[in-house]
Protein backbone atom coordinates (compact mmCIF):
# COMPACT_ATOMS: atom_id res chain seq x y z
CA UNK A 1 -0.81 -12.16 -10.00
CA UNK A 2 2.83 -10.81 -8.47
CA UNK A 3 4.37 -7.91 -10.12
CA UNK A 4 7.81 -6.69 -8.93
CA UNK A 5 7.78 -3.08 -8.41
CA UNK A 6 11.88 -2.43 -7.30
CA UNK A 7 10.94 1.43 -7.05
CA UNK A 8 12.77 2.98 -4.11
CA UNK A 9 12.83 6.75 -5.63
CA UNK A 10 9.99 8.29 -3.43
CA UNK A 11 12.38 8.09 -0.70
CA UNK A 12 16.38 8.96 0.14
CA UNK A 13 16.92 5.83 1.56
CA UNK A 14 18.12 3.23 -0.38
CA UNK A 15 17.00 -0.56 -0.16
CA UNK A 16 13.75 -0.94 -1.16
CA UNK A 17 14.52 -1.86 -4.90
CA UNK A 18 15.49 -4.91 -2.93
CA UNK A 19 12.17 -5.49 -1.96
CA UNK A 20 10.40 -7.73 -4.53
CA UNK A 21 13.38 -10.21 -4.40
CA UNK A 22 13.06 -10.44 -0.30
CA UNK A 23 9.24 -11.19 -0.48
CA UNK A 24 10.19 -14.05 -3.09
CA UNK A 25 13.28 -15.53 -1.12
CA UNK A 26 10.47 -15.36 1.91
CA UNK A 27 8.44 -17.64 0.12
CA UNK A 28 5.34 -15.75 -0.88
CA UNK A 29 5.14 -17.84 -4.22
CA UNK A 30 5.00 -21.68 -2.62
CA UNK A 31 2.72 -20.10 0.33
CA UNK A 32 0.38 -18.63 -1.71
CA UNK A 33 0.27 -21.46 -3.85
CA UNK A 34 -0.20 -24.17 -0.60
CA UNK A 35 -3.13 -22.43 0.33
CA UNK A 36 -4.71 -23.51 -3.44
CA UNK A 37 -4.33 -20.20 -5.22
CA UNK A 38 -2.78 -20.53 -8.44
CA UNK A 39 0.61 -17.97 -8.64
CA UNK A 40 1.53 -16.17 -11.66
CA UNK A 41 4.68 -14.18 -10.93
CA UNK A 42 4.70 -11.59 -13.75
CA UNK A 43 8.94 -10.72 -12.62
CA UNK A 44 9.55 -6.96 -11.73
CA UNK A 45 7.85 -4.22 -14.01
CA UNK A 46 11.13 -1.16 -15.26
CA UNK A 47 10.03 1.71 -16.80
CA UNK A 48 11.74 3.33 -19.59
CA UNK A 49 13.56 6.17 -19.21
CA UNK A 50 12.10 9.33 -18.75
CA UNK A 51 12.59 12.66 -19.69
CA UNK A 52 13.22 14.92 -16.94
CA UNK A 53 10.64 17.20 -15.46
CA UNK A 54 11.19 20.00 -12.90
CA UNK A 55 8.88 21.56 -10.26
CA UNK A 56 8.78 24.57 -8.53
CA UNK A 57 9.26 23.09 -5.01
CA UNK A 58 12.73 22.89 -4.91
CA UNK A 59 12.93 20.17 -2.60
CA UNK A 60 10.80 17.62 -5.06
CA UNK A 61 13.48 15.18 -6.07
CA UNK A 62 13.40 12.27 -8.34
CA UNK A 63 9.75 13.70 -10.07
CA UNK A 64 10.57 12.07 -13.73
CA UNK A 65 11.33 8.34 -12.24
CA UNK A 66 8.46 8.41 -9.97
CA UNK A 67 6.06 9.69 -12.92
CA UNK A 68 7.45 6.95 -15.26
CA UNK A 69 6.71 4.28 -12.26
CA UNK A 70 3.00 5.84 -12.08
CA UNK A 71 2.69 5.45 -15.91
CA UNK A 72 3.74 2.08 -15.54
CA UNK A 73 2.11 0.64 -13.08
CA UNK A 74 -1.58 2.38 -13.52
CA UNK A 75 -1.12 0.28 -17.06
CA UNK A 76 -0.08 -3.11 -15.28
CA UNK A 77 -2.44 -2.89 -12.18
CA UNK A 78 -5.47 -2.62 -14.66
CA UNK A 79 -4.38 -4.95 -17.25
CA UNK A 80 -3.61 -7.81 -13.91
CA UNK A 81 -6.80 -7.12 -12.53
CA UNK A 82 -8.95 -8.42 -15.75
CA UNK A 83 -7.02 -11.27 -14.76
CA UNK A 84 -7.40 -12.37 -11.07
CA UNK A 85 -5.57 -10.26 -8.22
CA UNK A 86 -3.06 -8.52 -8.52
CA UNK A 87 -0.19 -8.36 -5.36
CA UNK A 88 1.90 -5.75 -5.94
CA UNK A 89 5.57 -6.36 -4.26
CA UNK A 90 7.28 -3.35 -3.48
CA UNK A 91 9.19 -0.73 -3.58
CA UNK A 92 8.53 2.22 -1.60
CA UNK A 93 4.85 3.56 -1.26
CA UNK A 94 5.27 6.00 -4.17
CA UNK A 95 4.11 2.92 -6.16
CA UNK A 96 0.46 3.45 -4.94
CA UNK A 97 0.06 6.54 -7.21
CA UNK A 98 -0.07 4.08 -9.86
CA UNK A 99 -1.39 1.14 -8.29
CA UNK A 100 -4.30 3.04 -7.03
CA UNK A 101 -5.73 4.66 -10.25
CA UNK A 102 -4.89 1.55 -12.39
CA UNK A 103 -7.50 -0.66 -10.15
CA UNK A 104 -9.89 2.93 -9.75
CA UNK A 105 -9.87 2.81 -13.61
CA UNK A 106 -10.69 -1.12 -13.18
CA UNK A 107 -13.55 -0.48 -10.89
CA UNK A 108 -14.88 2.12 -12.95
CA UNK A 109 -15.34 -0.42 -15.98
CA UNK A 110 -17.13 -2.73 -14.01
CA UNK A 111 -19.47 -0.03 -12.90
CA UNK A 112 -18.22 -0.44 -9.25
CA UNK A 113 -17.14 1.41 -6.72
CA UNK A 114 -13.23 1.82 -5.65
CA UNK A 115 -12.65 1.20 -1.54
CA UNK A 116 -9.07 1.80 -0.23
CA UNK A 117 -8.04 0.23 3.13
CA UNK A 118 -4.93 2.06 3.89
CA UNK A 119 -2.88 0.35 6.67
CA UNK A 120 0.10 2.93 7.57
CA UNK A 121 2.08 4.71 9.85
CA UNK A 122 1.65 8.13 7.70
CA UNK A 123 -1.34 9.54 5.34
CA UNK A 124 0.72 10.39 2.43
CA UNK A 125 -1.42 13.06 1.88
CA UNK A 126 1.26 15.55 0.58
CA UNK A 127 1.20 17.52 -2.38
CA UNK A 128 4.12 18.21 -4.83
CA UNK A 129 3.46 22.27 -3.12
CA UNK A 130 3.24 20.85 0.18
CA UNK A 131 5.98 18.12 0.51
CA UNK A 132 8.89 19.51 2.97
CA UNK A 133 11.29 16.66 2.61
CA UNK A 134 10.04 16.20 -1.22
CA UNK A 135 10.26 12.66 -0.87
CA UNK A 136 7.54 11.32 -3.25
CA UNK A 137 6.21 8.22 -1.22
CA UNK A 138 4.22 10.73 0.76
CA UNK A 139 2.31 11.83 -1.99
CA UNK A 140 0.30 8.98 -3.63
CA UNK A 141 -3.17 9.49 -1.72
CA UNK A 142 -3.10 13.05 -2.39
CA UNK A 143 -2.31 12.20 -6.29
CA UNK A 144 -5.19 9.09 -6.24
CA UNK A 145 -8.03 11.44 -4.73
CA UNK A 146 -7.19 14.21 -7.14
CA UNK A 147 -5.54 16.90 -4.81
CA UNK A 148 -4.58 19.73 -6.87
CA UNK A 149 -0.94 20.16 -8.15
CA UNK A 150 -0.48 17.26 -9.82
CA UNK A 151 -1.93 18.28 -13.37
CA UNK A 152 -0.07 18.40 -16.11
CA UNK A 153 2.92 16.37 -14.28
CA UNK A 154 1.38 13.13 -12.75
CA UNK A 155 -0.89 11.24 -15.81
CA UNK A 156 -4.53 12.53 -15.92
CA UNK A 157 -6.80 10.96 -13.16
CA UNK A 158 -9.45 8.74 -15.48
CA UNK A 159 -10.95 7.87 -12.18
CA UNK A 160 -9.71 9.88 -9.19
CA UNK A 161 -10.93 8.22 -5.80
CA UNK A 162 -13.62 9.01 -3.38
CA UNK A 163 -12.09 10.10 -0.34
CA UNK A 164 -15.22 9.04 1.70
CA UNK A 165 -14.16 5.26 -0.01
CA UNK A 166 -11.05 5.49 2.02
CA UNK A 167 -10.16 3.89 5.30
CA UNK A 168 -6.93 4.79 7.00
CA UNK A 169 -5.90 2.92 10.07
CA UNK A 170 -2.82 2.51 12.31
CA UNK A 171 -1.78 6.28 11.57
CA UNK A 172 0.55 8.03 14.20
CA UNK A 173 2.61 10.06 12.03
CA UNK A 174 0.88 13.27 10.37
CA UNK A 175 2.27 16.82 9.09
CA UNK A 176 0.89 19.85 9.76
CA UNK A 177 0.11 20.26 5.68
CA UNK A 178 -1.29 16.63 6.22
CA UNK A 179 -3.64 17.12 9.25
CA UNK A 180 -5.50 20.13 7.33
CA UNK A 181 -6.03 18.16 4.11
CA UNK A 182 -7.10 15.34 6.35
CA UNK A 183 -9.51 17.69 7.73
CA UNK A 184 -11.25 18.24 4.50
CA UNK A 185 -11.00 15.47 2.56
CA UNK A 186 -13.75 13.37 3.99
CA UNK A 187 -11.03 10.34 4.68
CA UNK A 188 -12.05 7.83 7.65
CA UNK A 189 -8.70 8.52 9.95
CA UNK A 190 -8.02 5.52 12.35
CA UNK A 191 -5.20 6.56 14.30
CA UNK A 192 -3.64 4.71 17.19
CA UNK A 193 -5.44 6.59 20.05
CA UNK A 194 -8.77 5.08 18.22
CA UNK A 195 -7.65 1.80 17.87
CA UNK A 196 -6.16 1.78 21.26
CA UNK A 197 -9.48 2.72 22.66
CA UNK A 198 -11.83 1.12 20.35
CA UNK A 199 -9.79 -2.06 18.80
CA UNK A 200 -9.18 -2.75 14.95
CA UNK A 201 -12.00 -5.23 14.88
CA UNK A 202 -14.65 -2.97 16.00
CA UNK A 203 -13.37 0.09 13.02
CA UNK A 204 -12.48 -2.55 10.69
CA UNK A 205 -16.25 -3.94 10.83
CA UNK A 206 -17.61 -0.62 10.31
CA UNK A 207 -15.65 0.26 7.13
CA UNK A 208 -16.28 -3.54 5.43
CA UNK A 209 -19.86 -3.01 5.84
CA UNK A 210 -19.64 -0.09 4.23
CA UNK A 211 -17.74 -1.72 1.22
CA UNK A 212 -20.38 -4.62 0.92
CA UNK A 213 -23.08 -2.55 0.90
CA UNK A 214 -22.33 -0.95 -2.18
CA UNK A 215 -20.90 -3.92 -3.61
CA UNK A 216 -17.30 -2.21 -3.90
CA UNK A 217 -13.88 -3.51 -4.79
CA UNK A 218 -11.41 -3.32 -1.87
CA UNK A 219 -7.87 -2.02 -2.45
CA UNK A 220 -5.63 -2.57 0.35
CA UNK A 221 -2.29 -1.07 0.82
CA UNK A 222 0.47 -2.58 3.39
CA UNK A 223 3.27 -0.47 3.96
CA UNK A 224 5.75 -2.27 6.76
CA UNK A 225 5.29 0.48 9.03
CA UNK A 226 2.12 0.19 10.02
CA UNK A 227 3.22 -2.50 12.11
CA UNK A 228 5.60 -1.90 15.55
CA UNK A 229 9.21 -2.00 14.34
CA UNK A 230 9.76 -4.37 17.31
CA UNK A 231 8.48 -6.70 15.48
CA UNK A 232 8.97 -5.80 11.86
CA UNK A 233 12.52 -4.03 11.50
CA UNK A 234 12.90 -3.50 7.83
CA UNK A 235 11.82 -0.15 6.83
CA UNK A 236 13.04 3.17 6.47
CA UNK A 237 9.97 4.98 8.35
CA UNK A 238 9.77 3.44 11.40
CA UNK A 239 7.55 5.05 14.11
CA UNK A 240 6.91 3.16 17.35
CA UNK A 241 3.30 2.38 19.12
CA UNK A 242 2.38 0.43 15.36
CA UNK A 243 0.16 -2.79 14.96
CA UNK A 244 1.27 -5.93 16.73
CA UNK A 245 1.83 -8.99 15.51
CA UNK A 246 -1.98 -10.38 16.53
CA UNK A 247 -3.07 -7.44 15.83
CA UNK A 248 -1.94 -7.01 12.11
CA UNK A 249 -2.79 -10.96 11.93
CA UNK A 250 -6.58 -10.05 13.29
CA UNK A 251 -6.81 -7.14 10.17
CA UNK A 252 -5.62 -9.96 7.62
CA UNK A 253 -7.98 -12.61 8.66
CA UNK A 254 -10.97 -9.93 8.83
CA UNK A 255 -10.01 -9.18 5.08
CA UNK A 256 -9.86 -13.01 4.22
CA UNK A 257 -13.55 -13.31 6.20
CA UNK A 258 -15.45 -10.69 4.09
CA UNK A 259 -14.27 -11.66 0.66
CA UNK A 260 -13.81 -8.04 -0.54
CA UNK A 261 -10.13 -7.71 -1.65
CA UNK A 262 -9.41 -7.28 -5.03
CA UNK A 263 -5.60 -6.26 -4.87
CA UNK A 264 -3.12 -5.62 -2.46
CA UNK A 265 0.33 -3.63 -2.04
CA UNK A 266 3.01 -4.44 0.09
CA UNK A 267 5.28 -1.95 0.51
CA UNK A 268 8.38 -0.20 1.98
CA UNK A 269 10.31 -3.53 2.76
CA UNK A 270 13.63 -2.68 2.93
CA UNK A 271 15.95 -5.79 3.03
CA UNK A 272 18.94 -3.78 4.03
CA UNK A 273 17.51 -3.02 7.25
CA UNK A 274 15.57 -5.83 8.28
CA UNK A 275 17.30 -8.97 10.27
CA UNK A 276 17.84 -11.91 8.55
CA UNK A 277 15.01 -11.77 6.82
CA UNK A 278 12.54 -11.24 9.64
CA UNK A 279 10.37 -8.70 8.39
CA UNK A 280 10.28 -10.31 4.82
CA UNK A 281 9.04 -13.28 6.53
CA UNK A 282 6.06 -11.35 8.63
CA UNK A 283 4.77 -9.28 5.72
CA UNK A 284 4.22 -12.98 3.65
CA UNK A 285 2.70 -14.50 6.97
CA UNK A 286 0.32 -11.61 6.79
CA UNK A 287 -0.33 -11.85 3.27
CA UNK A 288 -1.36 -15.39 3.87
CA UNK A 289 -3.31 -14.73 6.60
CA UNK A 290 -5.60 -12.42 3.99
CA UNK A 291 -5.75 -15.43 1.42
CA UNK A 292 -6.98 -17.67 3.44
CA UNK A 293 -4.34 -19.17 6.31
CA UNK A 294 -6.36 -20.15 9.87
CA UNK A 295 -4.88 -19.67 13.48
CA UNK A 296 -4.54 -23.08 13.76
CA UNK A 297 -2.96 -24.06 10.57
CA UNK A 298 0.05 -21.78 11.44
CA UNK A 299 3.40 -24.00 11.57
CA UNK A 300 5.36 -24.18 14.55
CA UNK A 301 8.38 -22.77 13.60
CA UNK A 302 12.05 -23.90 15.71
CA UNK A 303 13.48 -20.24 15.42
C-alpha cells in the first residue's frame, strides 16, 4: 500500500514535496510488483487547512501544517495497515510523527508490541522546547515516545512507543539537547563508531531477535541520509561517514530474511538535489531489496 506524503514543512529546504513523484518515476510501483507483491498506490494524502497555532519557542516554524500532516497520516497509516503494508513515500521525516503512532495504535489492537528500526543520520529526538533551528523533522521520535511538550498541540498519544522497542542505527549527527534525552530514554543508539567496529549484521541480529521474541510488529523508517551522500546525493541533511551501498543493501536483505516488517517510510528524498535521478533510484533498489530482491537477481545495469 503507497501513500504519497509531499510534506516538506519540517524543514527550510524546499524539494521534498517532490518526493513521492521521484520514487514513482524510479519505478517503485512495476518493481514492487515484479517481485509478486500486489501494488495499491493510494496517490498523495493533503491535509486540509489548518488553523494556525503558535508556540512559545520562537524559532518553531510551520507548527499548524506539520500538526495537520500528523492528524493525517496517524489516520491513513492505521486504516493501510488493516490492509497489507503500508510504504509511506515521503516528504521530509516530520511525517513519522504520524506514521509512527498510526501503526503504534495498529499494534496496540492486535495486542502486539510496536518495534521501530530507525535508520538515520540524526535521532530526531527534539522537543518543540528544545528545537534550536525549529525545524520540525527533528522532532517525530520525541513526539512518538511521548516526550513532554507536545500536549495539547500534537494529537493525544493513544499509544506512545516504548523507547526500549527502538533501534537507532547509522547515527553520526546528535545535539547536545539530543544526546541527554538519548541518555535517558532507554533507546538502543547504533552510531557509526559501533557499526564501524562491530558491523550492521552483528547489531542488526541482536535487535530482530529481540522483535521475534515478543512476536512484535517492525516499523522501519529510511530517511536518505543514513546512507553516504557519495552515493545517495538527494537530501537536504547530508552528513558524511553514512551507510554504503552494500552496506544499506546487507540491512534490507536482513529485514526481508526475518519476516518482521510491517511498514516502512522512506523519507527526505529531495529530487532537486539529487542527480538525475540517482538517489531516487537507490532508495527503490533498497526497498526491493527488503521485499524480497536476491544478490543475484540484481540487473546489470549499462549506466
Amino acid at each position: 500500500m503507497l501513500l504519497g506524503a509531499p510534506v516538506q514543512e519540517g524543514t527550510r529546504r524546499l524539494g521534498c514535496d517532490m518526493g513521492p513523484s521521484a520514487f514513482r518515476a524510479a519505478g517503485i510501483v512495476g518493481t514492487l510488483r515484479e517481485l509478486g507483491h500486489d501494488v495499491i498506490d493510494r496517490g498523495n494524502l493533503a491535509p486540509v487547512a489548518a488553523p494556525a497555532r503558535a508556540h512559545s519557542n520562537p524559532a518553531v516554524r510551520s507548527l499548524a501544517e506539520v500538526v495537520a500532516w500528523t492528524e493525517l497520516l496517524g489516520e491513513a497509516v492505521h486504516g493501510a495497515a488493516g490492509e497489507g503494508m503500508p510504504i509511506t513515500l515521503g516528504g521530509d521525516h516530520s511525517l513519522a510523527a504520524g506514521t509512527l503512532t498510526g501503526m503504534s495504535r495498529h499494534a496496540t489492537e492486535l495486542g502486539r508490541p510496536l518495534f521501530v528500526l530507525w535508520l538515520d543520520a540524526h535521532p530526531d529526538l527534539h522537543t518543540l522546547d528544545s528545537t534550536e533551528s525549529g525545524n520540525l523533522h527533528g522532532v517525530p521520535m520525541a513526539y512518538a515516545t511521548g516526550q513532554p511538550g507536545f500536549e495539547g498541540i500534537f494529537p493525544p498519544l493513544a499509544a506512545p512507543l516504548d523507547p526500549s522497542r527502538v533501534c537507532m542505527m547509522g547515527i553520526r549527527s546528535v545535539d547536545p539537547a539530543e544526546r541527554r534525552t538519548v541518555a535517558a530514554s532507554g533507546i538502543t543508539v547504533h552510531d557509526m563508531r559501533a557499526i564501524d567496529e562491530f558491523g550492521f549484521a552483528a547489531l542488526l541480529r541482536t535487535f530482530l531477535h529481540q522483535v521475534e521474541a515478543e512476536s512484535g510488529l517492525l516499523h522501519v523508517s529510511l530517511d536518505v541520509d543514513f546512507l553516504d551522500p557519495d552515493i545517495a546525493p538527494g537530501v537536504g541533511t547530508t552528513v558524511p561517514g553514512g551507510a554504503t551501498f552494500r552496506e544499506a543493501h546487507l540491512v534490507m536483505e536482513m529485514l526481508h530474511e526475518c519476516g518482521l516488517v510491517s511498514s516502512i517510510d522512506l523519507v527526505e528524498l529531495n529530487p532537486f538535489l539529487d542527480d538525475r535521478g540517482r538517489t531516487a533510484r537507490l532508495m527503490v533498489d533498497l526497498v526491493a531489496s527488503l521485499m524480497g530482491r536476491r544478490v543475484l537477481d540484481r540487473p546489470t545495469r549499462s549506466y
